[in-house]
N, C-alpha and C. Protein backbone atom coordinates (compact mmCIF):
# COMPACT_ATOMS: atom_id res chain seq x y z
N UNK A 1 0.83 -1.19 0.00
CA UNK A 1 0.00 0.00 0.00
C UNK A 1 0.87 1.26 0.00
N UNK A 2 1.93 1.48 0.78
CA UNK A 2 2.84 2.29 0.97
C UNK A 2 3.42 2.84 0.03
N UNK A 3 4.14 1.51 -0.64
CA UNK A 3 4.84 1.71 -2.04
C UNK A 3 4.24 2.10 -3.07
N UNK A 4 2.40 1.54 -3.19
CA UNK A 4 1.82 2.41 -4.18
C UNK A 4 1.97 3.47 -4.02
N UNK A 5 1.53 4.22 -2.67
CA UNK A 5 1.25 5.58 -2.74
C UNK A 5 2.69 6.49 -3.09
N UNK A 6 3.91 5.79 -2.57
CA UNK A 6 5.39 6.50 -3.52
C UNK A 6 5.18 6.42 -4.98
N UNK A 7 5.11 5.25 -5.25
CA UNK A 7 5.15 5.13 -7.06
C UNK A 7 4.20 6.02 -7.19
N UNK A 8 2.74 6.34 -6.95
CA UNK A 8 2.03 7.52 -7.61
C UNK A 8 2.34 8.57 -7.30
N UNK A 9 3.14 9.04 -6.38
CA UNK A 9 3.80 10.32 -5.84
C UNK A 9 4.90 10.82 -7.39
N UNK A 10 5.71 9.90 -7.33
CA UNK A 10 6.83 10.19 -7.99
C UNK A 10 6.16 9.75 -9.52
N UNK A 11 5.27 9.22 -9.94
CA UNK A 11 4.76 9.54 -10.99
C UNK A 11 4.20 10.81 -11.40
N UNK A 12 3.27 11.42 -10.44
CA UNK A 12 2.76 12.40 -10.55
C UNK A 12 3.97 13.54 -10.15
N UNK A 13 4.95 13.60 -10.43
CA UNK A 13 5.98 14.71 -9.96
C UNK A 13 5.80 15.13 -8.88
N UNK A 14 5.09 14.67 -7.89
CA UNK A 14 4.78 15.37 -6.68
C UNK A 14 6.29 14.96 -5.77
N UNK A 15 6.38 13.99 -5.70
CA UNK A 15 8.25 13.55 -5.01
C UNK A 15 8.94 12.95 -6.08
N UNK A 16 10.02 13.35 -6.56
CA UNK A 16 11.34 13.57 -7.03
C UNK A 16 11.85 12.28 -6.57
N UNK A 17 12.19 11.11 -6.89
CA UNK A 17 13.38 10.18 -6.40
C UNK A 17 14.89 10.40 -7.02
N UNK A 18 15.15 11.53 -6.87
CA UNK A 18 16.64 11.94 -7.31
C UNK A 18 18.05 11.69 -6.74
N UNK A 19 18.00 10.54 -6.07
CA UNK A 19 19.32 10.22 -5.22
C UNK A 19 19.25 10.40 -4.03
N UNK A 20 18.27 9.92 -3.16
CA UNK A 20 17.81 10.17 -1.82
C UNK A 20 18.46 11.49 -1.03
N UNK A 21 17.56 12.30 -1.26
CA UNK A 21 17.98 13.56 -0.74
C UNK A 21 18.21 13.62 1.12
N UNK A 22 18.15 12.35 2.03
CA UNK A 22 18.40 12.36 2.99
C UNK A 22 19.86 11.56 3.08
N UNK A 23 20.52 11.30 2.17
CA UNK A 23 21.90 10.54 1.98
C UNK A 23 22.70 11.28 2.44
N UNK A 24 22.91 12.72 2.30
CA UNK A 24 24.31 13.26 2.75
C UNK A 24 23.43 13.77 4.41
N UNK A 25 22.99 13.71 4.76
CA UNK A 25 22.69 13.34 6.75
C UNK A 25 23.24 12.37 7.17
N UNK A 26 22.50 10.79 6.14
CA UNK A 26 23.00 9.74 6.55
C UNK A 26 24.17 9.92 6.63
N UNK A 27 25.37 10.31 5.96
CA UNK A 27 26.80 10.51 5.26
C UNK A 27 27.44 11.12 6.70
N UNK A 28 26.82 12.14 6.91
CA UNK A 28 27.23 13.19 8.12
C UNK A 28 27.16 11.71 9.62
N UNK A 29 26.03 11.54 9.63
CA UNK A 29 25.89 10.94 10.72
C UNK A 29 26.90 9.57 10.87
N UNK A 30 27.26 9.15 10.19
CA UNK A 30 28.30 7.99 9.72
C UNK A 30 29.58 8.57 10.51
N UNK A 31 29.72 9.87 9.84
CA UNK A 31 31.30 10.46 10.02
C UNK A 31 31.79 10.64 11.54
N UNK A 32 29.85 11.22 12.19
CA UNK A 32 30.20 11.72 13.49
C UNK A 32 30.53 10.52 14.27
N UNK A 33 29.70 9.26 13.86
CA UNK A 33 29.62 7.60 14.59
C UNK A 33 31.03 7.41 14.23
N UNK A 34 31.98 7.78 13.48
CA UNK A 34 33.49 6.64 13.28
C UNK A 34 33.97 7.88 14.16
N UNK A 35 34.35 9.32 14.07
CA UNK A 35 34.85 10.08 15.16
C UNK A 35 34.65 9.68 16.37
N UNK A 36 33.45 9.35 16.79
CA UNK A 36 32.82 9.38 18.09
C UNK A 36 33.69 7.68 18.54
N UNK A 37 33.72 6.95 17.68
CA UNK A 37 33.95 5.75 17.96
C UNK A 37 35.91 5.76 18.22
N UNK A 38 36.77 6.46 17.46
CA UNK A 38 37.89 6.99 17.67
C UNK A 38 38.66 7.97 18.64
N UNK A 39 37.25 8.36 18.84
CA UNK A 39 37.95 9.18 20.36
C UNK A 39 37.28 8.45 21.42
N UNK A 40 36.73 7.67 21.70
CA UNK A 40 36.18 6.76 22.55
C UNK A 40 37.45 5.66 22.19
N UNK A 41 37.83 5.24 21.45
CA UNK A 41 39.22 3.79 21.71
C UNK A 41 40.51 4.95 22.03
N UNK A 42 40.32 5.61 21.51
CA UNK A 42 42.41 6.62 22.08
C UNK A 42 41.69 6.74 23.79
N UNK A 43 40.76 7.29 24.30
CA UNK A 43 39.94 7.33 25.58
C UNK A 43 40.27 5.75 26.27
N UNK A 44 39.66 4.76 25.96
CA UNK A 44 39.79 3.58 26.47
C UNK A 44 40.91 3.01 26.67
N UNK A 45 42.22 3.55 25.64
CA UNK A 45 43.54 2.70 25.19
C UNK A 45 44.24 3.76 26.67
N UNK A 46 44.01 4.70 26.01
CA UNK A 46 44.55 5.64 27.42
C UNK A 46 44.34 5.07 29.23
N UNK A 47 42.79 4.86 29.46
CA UNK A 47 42.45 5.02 30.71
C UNK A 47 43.29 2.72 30.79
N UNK A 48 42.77 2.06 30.03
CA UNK A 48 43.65 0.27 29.87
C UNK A 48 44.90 1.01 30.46
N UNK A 49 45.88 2.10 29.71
CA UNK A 49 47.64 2.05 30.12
C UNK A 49 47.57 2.56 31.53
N UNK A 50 46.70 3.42 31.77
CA UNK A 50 47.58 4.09 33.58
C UNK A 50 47.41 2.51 34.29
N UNK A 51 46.87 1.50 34.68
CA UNK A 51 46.80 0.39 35.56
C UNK A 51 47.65 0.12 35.32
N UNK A 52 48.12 0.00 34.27
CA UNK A 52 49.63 -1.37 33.63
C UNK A 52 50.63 -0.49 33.87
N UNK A 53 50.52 0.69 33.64
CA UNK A 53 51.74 1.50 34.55
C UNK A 53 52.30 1.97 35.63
N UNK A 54 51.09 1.77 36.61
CA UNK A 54 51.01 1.63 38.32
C UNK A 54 51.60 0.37 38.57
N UNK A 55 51.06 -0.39 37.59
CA UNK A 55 51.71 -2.17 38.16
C UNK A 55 53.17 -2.39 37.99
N UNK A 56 53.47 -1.76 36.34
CA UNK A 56 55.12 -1.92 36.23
C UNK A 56 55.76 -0.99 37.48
N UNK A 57 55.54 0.66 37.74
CA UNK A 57 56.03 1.09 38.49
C UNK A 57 56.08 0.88 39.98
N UNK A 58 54.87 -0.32 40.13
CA UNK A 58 54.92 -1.17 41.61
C UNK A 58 56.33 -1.91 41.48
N UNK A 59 55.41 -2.89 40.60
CA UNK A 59 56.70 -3.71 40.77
C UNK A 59 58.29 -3.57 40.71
N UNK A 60 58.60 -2.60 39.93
CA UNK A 60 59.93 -1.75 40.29
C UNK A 60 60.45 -1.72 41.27
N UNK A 61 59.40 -0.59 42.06
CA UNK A 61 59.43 -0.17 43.29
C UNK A 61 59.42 -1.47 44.41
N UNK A 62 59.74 -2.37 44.09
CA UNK A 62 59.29 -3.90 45.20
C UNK A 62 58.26 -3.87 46.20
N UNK A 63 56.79 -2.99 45.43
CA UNK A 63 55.67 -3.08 46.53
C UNK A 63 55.16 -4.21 45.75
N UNK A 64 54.88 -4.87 44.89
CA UNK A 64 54.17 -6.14 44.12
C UNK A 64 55.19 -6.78 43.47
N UNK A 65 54.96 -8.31 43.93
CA UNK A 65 56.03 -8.97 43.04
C UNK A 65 55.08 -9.88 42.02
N UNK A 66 55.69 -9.92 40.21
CA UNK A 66 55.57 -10.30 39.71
C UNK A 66 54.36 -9.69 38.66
N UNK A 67 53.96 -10.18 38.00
CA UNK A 67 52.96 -9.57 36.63
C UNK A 67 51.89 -10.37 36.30
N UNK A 68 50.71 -10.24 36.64
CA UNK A 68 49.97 -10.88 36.36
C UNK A 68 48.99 -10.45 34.84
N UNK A 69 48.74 -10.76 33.59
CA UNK A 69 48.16 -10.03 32.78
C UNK A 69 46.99 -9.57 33.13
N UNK A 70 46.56 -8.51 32.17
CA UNK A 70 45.42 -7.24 32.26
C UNK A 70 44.56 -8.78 31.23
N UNK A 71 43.31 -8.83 31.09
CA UNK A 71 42.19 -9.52 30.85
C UNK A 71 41.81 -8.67 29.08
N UNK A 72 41.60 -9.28 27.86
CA UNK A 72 41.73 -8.35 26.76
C UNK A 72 40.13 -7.18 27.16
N UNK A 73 40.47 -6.70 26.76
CA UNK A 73 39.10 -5.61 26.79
C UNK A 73 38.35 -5.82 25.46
N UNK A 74 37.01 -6.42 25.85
CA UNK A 74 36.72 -6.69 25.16
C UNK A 74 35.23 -5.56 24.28
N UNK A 75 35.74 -4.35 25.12
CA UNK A 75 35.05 -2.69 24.87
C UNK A 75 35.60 -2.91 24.09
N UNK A 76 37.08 -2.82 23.43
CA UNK A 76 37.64 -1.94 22.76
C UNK A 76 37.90 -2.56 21.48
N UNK A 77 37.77 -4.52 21.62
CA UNK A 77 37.45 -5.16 20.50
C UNK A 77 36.06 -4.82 19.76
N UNK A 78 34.95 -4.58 20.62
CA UNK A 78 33.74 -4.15 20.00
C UNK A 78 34.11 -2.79 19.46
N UNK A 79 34.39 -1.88 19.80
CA UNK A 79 34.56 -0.70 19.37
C UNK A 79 35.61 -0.38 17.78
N UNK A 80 36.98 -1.30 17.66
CA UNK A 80 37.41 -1.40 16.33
C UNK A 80 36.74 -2.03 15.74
N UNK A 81 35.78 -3.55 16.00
CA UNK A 81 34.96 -3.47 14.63
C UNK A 81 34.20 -2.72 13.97
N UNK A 82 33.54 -2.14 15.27
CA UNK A 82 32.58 -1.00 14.88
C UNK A 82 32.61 -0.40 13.95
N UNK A 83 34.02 0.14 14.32
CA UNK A 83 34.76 1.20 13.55
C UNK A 83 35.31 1.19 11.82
N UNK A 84 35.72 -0.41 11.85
CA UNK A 84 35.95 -1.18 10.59
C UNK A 84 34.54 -1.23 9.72
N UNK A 85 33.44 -1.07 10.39
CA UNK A 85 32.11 -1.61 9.55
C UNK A 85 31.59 0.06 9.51
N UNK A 86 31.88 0.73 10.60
CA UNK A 86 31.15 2.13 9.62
C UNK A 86 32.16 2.92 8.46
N UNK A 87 33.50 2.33 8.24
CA UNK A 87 34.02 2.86 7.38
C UNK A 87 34.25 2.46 6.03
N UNK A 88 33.57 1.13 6.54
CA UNK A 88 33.11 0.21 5.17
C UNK A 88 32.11 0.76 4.91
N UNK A 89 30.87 1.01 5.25
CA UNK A 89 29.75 2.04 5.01
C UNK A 89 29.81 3.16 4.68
N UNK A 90 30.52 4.01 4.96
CA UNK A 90 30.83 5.47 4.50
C UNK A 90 31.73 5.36 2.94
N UNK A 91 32.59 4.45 3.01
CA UNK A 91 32.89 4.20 1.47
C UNK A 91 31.87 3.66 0.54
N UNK A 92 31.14 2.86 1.23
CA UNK A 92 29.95 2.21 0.54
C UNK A 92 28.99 3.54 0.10
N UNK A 93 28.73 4.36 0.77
CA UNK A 93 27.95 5.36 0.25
C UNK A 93 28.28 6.39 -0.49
N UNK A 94 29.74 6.47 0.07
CA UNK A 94 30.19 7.56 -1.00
C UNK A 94 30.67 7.31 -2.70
N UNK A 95 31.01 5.92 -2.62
CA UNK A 95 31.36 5.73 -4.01
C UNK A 95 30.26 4.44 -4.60
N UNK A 96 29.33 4.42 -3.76
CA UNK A 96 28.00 3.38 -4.23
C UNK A 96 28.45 2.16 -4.72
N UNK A 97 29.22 1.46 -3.54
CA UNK A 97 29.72 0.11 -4.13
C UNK A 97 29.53 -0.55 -2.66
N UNK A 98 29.19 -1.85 -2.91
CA UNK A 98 28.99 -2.76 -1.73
C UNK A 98 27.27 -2.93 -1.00
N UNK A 99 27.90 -3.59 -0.15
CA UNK A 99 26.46 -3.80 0.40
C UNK A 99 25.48 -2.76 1.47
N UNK A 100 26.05 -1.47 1.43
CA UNK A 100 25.45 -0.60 1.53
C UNK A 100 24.66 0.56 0.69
C-alpha cells in the first residue's frame, strides 16, 4: 500500500526520487559515529595504560612482586569493529559500491 502511494507520488511529480535527498545526513551521521567511535578507543587505550603502569612502576618499586596479565578488553574489540564496519559504510555510500 505504501509503495503504491510513492510510485504515484513520484509519478505524478509530486516527489522527485533523485538520489535520496536524505543521503548526505545519513553521510554526516556515519562520520560523526566513526569520530565518536575513535575518540572513545584513544579514551579507552589511554584510561587500559595508567593500571599497567602503576603495576610496572609497583613492581619496580618492590611493593608487588611479579605480573599478572590485564584480561583483553573486550570494549575496545567491540569498538574497532565498529569502527571497521562504519568505514566500510561510509565508502559504501560515498562511491556506491557494496552492500550498503
Amino acid at each position: 500500500m505504501t509503495s503504491q502511494i510513492v510510485q504515484e507520488l513520484e509519478h505524478t511529480k509530486a516527489v522527485q526520487n533523485d538520489g535520496a535527498p536524505g543521503c548526505d545526513f545519513g553521510i554526516a551521521l556515519v562520520l560523526v559515529g566513526i569520530l565518536m567511535l575513535v575518540f572513545g578507543i584513544l579514551y579507552h587505550l589511554q584510561f587500559m595504560l595508567a593500571p599497567r603502569r602503576a603495576r610496572k612502576q609497583s613492581t619496580e618499586d618492590s611493593l608487588i612482586r611479579g605480573e599478572s596479565p590485564f584480561p583483553v578488553s573486550l570494549t575496545l574489540i567491540t569498538a574497532v569493529v565498529l569502527r571497521r564496519i562504519s568505514i566500510t559504510a561510509i565508502i559504501s555510500m560515498l562511491f556506491h559500491i557494496g552492500p550498503f
